[in-house]
N, C-alpha and C. Protein backbone atom coordinates (compact mmCIF):
# COMPACT_ATOMS: atom_id res chain seq x y z
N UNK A 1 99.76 106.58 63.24
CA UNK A 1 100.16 106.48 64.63
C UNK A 1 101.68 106.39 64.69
N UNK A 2 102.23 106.81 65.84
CA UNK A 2 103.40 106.61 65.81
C UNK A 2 104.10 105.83 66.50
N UNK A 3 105.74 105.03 66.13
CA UNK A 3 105.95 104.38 66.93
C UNK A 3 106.06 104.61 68.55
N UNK A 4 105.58 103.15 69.01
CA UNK A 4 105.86 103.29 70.84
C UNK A 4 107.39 104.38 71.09
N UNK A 5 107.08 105.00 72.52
CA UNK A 5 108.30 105.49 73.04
C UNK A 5 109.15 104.47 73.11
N UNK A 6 110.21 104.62 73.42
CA UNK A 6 111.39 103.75 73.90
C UNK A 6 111.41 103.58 75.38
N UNK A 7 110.77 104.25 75.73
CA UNK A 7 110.24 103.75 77.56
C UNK A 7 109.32 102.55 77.74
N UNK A 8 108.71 102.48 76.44
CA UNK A 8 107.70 101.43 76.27
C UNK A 8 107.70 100.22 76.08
N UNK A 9 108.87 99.92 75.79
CA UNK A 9 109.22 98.41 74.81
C UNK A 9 109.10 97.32 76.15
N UNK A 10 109.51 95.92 75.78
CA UNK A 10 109.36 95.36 76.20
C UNK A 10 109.57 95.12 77.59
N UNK A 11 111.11 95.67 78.25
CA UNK A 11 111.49 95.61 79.58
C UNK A 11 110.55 96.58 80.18
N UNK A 12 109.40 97.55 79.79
CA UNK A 12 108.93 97.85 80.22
C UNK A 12 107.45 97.18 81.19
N UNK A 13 106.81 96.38 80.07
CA UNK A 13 106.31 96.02 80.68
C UNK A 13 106.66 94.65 81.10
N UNK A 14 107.84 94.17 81.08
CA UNK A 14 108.48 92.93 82.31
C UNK A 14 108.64 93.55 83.45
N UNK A 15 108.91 94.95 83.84
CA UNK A 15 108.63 95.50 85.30
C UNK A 15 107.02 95.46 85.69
N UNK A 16 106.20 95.01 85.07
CA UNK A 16 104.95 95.27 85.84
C UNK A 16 104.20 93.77 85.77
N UNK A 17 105.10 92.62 85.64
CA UNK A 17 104.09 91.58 85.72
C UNK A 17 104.00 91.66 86.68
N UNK A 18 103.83 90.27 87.90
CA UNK A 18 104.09 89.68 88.75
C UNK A 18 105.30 89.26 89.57
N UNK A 19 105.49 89.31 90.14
CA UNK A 19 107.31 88.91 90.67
C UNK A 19 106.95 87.74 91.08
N UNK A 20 108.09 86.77 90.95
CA UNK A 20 107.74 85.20 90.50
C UNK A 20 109.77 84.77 90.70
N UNK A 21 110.39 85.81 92.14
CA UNK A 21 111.39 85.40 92.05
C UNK A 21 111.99 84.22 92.35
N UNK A 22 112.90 83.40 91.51
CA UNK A 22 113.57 82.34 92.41
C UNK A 22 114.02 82.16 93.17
N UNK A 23 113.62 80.77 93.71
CA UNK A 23 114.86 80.65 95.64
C UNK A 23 115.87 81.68 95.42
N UNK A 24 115.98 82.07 96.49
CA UNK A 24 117.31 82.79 97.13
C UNK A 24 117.80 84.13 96.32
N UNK A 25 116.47 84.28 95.41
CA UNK A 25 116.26 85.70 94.45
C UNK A 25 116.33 86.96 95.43
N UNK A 26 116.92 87.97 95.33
CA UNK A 26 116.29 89.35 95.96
C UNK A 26 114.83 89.59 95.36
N UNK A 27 114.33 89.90 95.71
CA UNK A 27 112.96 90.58 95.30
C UNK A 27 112.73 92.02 94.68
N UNK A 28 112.60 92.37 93.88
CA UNK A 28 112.57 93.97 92.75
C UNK A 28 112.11 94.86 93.44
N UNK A 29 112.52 95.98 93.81
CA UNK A 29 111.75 97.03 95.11
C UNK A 29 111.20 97.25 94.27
N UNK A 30 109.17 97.91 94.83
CA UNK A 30 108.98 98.67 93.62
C UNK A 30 109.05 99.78 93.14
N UNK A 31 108.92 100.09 91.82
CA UNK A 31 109.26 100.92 91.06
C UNK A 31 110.82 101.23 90.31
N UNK A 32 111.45 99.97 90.77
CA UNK A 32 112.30 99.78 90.14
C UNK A 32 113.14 100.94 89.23
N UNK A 33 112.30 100.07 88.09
CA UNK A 33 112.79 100.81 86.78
C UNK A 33 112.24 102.36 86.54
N UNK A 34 111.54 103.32 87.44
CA UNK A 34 110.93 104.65 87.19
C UNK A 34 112.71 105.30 86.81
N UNK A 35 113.41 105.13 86.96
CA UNK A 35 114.98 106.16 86.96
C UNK A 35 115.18 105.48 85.54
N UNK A 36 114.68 104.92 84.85
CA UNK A 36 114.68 103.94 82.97
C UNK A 36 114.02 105.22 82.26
N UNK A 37 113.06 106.50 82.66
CA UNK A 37 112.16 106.41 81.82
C UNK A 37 112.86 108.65 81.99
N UNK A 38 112.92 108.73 80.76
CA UNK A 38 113.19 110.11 80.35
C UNK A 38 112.72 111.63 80.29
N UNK A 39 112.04 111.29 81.84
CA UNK A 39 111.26 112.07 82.91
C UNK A 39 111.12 113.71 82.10
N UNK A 40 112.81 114.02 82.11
CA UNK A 40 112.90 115.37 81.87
C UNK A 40 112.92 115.71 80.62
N UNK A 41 112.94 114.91 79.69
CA UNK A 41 112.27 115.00 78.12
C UNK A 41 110.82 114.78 77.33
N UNK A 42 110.16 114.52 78.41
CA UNK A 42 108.60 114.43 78.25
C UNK A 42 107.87 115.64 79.27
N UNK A 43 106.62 115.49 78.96
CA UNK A 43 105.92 116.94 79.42
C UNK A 43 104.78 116.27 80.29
N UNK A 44 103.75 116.65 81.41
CA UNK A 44 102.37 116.39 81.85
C UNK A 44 101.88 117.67 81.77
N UNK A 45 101.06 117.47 82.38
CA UNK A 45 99.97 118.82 82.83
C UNK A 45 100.56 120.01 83.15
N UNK A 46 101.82 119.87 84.09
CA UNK A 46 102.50 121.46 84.41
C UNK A 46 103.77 121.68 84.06
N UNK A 47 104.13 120.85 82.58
CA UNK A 47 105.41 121.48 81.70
C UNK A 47 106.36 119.75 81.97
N UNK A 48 107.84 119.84 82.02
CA UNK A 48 108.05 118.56 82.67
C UNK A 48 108.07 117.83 83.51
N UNK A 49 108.05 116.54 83.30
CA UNK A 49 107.11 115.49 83.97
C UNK A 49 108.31 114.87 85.24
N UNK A 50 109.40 115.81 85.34
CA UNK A 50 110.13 114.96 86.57
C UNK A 50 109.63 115.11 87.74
N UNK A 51 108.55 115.89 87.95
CA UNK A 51 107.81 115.76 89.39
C UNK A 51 107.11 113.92 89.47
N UNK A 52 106.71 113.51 88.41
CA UNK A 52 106.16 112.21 88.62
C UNK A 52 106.73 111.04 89.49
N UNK A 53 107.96 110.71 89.55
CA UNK A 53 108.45 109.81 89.62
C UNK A 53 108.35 109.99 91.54
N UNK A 54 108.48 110.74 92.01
CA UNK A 54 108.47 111.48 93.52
C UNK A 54 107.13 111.12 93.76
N UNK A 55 106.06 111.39 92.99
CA UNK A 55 104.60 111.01 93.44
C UNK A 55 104.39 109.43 93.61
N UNK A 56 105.18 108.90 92.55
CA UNK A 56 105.15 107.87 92.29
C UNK A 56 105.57 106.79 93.71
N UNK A 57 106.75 107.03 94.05
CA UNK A 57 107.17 106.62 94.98
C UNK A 57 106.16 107.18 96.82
N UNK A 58 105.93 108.27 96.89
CA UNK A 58 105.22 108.51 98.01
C UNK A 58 103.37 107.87 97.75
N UNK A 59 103.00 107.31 96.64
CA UNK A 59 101.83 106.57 96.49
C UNK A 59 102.38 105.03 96.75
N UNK A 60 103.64 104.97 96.37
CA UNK A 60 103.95 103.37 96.81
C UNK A 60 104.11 103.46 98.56
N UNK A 61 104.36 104.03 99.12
CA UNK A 61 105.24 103.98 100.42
C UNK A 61 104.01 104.82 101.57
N UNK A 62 103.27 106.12 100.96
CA UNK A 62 102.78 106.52 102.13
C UNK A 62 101.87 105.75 102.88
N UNK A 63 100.98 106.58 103.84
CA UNK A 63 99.75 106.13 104.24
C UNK A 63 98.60 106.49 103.54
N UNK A 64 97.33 106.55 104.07
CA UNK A 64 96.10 106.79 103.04
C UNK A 64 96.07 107.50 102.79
N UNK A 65 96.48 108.64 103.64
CA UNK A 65 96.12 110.08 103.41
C UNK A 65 97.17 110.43 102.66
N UNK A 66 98.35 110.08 102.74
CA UNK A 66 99.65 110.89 102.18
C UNK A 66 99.64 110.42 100.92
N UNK A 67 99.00 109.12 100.44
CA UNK A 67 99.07 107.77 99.46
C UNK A 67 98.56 108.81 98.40
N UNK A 68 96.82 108.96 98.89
CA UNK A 68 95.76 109.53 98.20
C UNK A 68 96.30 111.01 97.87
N UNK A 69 97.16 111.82 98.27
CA UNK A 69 97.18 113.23 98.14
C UNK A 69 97.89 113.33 96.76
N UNK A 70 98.87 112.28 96.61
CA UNK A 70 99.98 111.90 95.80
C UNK A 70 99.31 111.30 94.79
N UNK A 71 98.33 110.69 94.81
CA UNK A 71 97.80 110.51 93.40
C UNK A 71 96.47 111.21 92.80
N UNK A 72 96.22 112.56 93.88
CA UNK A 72 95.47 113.06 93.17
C UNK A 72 96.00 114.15 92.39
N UNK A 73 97.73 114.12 93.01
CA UNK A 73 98.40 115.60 92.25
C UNK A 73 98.74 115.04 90.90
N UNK A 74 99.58 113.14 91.14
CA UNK A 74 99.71 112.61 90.15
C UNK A 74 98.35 112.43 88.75
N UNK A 75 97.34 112.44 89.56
CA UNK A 75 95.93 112.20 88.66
C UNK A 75 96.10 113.50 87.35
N UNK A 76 96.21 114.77 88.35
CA UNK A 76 96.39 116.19 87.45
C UNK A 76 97.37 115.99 86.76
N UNK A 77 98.56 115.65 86.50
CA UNK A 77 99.49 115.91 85.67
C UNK A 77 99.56 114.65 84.38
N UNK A 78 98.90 113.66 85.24
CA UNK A 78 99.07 112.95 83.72
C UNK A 78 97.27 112.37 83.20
N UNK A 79 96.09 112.78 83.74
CA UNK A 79 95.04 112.24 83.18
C UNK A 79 93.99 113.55 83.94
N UNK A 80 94.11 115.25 83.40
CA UNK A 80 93.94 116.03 84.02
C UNK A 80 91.97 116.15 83.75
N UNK A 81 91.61 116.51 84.75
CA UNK A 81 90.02 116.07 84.35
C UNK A 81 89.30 114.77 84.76
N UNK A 82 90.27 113.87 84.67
CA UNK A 82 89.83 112.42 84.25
C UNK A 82 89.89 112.17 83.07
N UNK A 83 89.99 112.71 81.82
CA UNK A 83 90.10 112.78 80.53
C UNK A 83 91.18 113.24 79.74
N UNK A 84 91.59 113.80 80.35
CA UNK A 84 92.94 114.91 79.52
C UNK A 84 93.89 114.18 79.54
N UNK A 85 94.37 113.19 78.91
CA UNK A 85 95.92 112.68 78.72
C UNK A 85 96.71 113.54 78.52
N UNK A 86 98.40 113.52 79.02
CA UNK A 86 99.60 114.07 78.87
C UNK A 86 100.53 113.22 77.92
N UNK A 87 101.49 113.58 77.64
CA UNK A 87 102.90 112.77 76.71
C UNK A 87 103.09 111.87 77.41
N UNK A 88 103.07 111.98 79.14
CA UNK A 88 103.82 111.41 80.16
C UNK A 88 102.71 110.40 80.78
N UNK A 89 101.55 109.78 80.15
CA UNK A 89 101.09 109.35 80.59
C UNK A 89 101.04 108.23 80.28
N UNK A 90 101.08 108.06 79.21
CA UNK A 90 101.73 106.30 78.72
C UNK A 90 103.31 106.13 79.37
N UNK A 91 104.01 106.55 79.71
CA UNK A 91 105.26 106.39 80.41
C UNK A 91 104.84 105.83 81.95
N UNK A 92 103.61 106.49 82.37
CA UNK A 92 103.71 106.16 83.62
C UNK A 92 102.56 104.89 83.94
N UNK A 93 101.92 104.64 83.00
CA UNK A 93 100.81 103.44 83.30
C UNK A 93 101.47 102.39 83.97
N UNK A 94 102.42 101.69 83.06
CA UNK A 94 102.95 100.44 83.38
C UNK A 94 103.09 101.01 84.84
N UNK A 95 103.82 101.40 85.73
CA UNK A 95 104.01 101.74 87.13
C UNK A 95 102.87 101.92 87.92
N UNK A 96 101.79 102.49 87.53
CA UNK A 96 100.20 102.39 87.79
C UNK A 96 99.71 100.69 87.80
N UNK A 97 100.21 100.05 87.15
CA UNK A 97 100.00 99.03 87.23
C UNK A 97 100.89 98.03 88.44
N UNK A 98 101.63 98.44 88.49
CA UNK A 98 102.90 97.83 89.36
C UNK A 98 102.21 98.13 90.59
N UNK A 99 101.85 99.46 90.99
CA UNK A 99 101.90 99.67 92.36
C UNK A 99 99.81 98.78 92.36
N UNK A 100 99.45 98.77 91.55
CA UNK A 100 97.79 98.13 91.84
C UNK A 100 98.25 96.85 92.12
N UNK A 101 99.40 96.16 91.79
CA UNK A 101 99.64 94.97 92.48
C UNK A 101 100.21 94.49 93.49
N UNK A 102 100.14 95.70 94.12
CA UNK A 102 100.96 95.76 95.49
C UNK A 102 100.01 95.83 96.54
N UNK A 103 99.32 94.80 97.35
CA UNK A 103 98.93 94.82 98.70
C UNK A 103 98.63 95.76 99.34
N UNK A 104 99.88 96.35 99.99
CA UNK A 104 100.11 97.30 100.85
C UNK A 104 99.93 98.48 100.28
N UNK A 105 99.62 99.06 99.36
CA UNK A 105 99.40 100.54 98.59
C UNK A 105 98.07 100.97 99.26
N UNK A 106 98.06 101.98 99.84
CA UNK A 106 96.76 102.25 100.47
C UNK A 106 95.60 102.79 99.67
N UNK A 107 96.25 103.18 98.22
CA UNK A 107 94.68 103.73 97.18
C UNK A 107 94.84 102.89 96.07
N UNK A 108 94.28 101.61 96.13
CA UNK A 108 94.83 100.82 95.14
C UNK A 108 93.52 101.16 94.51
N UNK A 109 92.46 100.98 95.13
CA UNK A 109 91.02 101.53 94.35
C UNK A 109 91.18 102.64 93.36
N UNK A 110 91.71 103.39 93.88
CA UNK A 110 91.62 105.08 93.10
C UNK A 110 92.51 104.95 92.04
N UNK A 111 93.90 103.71 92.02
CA UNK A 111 94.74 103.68 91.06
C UNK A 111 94.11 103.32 89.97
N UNK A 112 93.11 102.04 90.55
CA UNK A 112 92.69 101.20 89.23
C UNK A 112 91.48 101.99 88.75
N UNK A 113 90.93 103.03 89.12
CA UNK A 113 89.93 103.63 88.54
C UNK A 113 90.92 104.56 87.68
N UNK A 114 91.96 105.64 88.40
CA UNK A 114 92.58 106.20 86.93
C UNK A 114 93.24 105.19 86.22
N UNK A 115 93.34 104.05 86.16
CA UNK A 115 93.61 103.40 84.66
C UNK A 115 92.49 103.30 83.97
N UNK A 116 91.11 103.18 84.16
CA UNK A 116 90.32 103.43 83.76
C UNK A 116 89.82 104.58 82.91
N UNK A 117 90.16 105.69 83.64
CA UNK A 117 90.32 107.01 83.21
C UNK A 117 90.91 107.12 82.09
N UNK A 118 92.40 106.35 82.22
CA UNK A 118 92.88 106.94 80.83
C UNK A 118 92.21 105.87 79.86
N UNK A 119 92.25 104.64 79.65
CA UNK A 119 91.52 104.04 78.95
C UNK A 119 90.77 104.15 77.91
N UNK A 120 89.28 105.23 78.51
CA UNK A 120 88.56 105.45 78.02
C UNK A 120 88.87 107.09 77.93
N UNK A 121 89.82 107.60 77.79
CA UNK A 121 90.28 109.35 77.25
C UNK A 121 90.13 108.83 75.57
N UNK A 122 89.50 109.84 75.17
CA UNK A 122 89.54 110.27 74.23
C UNK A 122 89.26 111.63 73.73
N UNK A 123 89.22 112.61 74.63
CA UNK A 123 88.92 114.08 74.29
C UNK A 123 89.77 114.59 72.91
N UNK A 124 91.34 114.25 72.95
CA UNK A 124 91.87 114.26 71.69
C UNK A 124 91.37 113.38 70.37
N UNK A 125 91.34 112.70 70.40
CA UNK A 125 90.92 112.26 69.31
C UNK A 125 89.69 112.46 69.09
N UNK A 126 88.17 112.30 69.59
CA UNK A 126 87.07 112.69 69.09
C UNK A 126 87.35 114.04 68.86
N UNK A 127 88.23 115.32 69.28
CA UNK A 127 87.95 116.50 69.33
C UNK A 127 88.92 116.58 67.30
N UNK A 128 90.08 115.72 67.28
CA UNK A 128 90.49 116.00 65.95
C UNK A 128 89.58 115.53 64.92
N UNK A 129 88.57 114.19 65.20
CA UNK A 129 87.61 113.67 64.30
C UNK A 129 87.12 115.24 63.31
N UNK A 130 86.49 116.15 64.55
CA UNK A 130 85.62 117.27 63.64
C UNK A 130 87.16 118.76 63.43
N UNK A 131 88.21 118.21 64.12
CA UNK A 131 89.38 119.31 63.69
C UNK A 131 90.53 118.29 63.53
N UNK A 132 90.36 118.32 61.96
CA UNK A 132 91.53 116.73 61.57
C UNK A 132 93.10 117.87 61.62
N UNK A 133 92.87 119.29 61.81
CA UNK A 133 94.20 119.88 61.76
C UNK A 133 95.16 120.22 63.16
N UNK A 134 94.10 119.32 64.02
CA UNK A 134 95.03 119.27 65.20
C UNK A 134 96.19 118.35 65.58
N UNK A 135 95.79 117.06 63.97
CA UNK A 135 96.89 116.21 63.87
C UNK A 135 98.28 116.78 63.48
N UNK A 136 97.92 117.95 62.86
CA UNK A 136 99.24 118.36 62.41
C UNK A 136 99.86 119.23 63.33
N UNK A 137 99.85 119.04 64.48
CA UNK A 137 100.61 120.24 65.61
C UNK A 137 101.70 119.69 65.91
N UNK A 138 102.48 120.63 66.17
CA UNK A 138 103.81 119.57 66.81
C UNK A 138 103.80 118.54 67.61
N UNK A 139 103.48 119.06 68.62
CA UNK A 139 102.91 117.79 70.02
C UNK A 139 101.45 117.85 69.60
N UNK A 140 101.48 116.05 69.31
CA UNK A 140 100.39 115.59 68.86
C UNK A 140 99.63 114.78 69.89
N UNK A 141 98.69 115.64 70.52
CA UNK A 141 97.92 114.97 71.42
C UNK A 141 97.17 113.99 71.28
N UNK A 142 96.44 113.36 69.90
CA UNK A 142 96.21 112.38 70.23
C UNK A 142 96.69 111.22 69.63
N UNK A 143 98.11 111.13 69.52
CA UNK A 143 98.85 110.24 69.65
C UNK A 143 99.38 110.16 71.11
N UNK A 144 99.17 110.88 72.03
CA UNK A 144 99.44 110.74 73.18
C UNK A 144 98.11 109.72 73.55
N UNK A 145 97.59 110.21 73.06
CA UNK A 145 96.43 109.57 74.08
C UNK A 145 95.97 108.25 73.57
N UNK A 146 96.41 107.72 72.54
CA UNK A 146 96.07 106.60 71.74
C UNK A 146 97.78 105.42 72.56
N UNK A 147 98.86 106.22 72.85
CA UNK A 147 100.09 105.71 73.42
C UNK A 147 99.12 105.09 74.97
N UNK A 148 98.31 105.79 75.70
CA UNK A 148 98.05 105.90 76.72
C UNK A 148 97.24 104.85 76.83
N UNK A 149 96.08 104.68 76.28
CA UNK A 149 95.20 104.10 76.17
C UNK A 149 95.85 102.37 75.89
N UNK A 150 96.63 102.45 74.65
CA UNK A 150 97.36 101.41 74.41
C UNK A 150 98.30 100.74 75.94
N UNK A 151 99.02 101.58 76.06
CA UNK A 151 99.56 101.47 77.74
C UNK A 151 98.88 100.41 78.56
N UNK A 152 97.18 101.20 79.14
CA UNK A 152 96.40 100.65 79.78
C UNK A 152 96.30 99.01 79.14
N UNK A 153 95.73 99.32 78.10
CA UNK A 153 95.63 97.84 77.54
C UNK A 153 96.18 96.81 77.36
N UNK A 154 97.67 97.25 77.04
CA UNK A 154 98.62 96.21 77.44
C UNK A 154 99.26 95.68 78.74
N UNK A 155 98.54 96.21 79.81
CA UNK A 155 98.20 95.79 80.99
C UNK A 155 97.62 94.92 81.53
N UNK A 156 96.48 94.85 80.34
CA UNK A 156 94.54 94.26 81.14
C UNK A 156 94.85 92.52 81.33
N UNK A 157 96.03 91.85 80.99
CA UNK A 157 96.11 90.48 81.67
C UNK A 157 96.84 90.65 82.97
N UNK A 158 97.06 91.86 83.63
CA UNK A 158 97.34 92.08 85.13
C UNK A 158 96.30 92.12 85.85
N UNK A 159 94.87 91.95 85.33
CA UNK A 159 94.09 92.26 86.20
C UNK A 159 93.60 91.22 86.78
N UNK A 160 94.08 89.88 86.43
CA UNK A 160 93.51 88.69 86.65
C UNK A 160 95.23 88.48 87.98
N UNK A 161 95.95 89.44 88.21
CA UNK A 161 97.09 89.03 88.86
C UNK A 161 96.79 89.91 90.08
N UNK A 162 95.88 90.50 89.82
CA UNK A 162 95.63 91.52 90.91
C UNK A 162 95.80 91.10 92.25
N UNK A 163 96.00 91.20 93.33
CA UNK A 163 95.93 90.84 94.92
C UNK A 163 94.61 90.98 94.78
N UNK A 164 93.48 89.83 96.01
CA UNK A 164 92.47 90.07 95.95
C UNK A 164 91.85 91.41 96.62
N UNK A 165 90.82 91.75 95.99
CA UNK A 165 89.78 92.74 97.11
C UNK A 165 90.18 93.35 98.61
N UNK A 166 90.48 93.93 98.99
CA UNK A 166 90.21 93.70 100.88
C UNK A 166 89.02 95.22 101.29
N UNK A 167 88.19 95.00 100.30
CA UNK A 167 87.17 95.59 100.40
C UNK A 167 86.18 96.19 98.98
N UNK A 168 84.79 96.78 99.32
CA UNK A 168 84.11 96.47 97.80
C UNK A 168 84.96 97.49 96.96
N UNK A 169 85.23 98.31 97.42
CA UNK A 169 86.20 100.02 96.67
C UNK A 169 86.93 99.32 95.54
N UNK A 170 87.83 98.38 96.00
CA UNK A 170 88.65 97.78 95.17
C UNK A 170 88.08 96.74 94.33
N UNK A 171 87.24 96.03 94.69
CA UNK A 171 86.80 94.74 93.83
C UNK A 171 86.13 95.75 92.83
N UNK A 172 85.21 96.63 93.06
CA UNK A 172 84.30 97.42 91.79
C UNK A 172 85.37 98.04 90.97
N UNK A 173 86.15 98.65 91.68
CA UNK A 173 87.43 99.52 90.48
C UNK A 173 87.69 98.35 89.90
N UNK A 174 87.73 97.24 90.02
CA UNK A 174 88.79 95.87 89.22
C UNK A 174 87.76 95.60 88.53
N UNK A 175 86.45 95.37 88.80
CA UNK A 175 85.52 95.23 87.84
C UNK A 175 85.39 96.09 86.77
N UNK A 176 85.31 97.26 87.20
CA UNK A 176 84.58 98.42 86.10
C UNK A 176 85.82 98.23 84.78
N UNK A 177 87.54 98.14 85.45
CA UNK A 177 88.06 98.16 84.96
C UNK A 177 87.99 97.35 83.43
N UNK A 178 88.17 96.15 83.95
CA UNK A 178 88.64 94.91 83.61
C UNK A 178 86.93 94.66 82.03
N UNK A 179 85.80 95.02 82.98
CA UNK A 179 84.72 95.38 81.91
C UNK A 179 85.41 96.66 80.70
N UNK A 180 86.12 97.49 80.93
CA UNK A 180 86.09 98.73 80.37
C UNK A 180 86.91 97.84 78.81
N UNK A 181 87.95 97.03 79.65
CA UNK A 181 89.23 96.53 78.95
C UNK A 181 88.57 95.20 78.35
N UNK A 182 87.22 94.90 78.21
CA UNK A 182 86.92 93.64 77.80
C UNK A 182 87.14 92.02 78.18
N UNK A 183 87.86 92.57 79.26
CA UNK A 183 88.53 90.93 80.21
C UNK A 183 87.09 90.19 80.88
């Protein structure tokens, strides 16, 4: 396996705990840190991944409809299928996680089900199990998808930080999740 990206390390996931600012703190807009992460040197689903960060932000900010449109384009480019991990998809979890802890996000359900999604991706790797020579390609997909998966997981004590429910959509995505992740 290879080492984590450098998008990955630690300040990465200190942008996605909880915000826990002190008196008279500004408060972290979210998504903060998405302008940290080396958009135009990584790849998704339709070549490079600097379209993400734009989805990213119109799933934090729209309404349902505009919320949901934005993460189903976002869904295609980094977890295509429901299964298909990208390079760019461990880059973007932690922020998947950020915005599921945000209240006001109008598809927080649909977020926490694609963390789910990637989670349990493994099309690369079961597919190299019976073709071990797909490890040797340049872009090694399932080290992407093992980055990804890892991603998710180093998440799964956010799920106990979650905002509660404000309906069953969301409490079952937090369940299925949180079961998927062993919490």
């Amino acid at each position: 396996m290879s080492s984590p990206a450098p998008w990955t390390n630690s300040s990465s996931t200190r942008r996605t705990e909880p915000a826990t600012p002190s008196l008279g703190a500004p408060a972290v807009a979210p998504l903060a840190a998405v302008d940290e992460v080396p958009w135009h040197e990584i790849k998704d689903s339709t070549g490079s991944a600097e379209g993400i960060p734009p989805l990213l932000h119109t799933v934090a900010r729209a309404d349902e409809a505009g919320a949901r449109q934005a993460l189903g384009e976002l869904r295609e480019r980094i977890c295509q299928y429901g299964f298909v991990v990208e390079q760019a998809t461990a880059a973007t979890v932690p922020f998947l996680w950020e915005l599921a802890q945000l209240p006001r996000v109008a598809c927080r359900a649909q977020i926490i089900e694609l963390l789910g999604s990637i989670a349990a991706a493994r099309q690369w790797e079961d597919t190299a199990a019976v073709y071990p020579k797909l490890l040797n390609h340049r872009e090694n997909h399932v080290v992407w998808e093992r980055n990804a998966r890892e991603a998710v997981r180093s998440g799964r004590g956010l799920i106990r930080h979650l905002p509660p429910a404000e309906g069953p959509e969301v409490a079952r995505a937090t369940r299925e999740l949180a079961r998927a992740l062993g919490e």
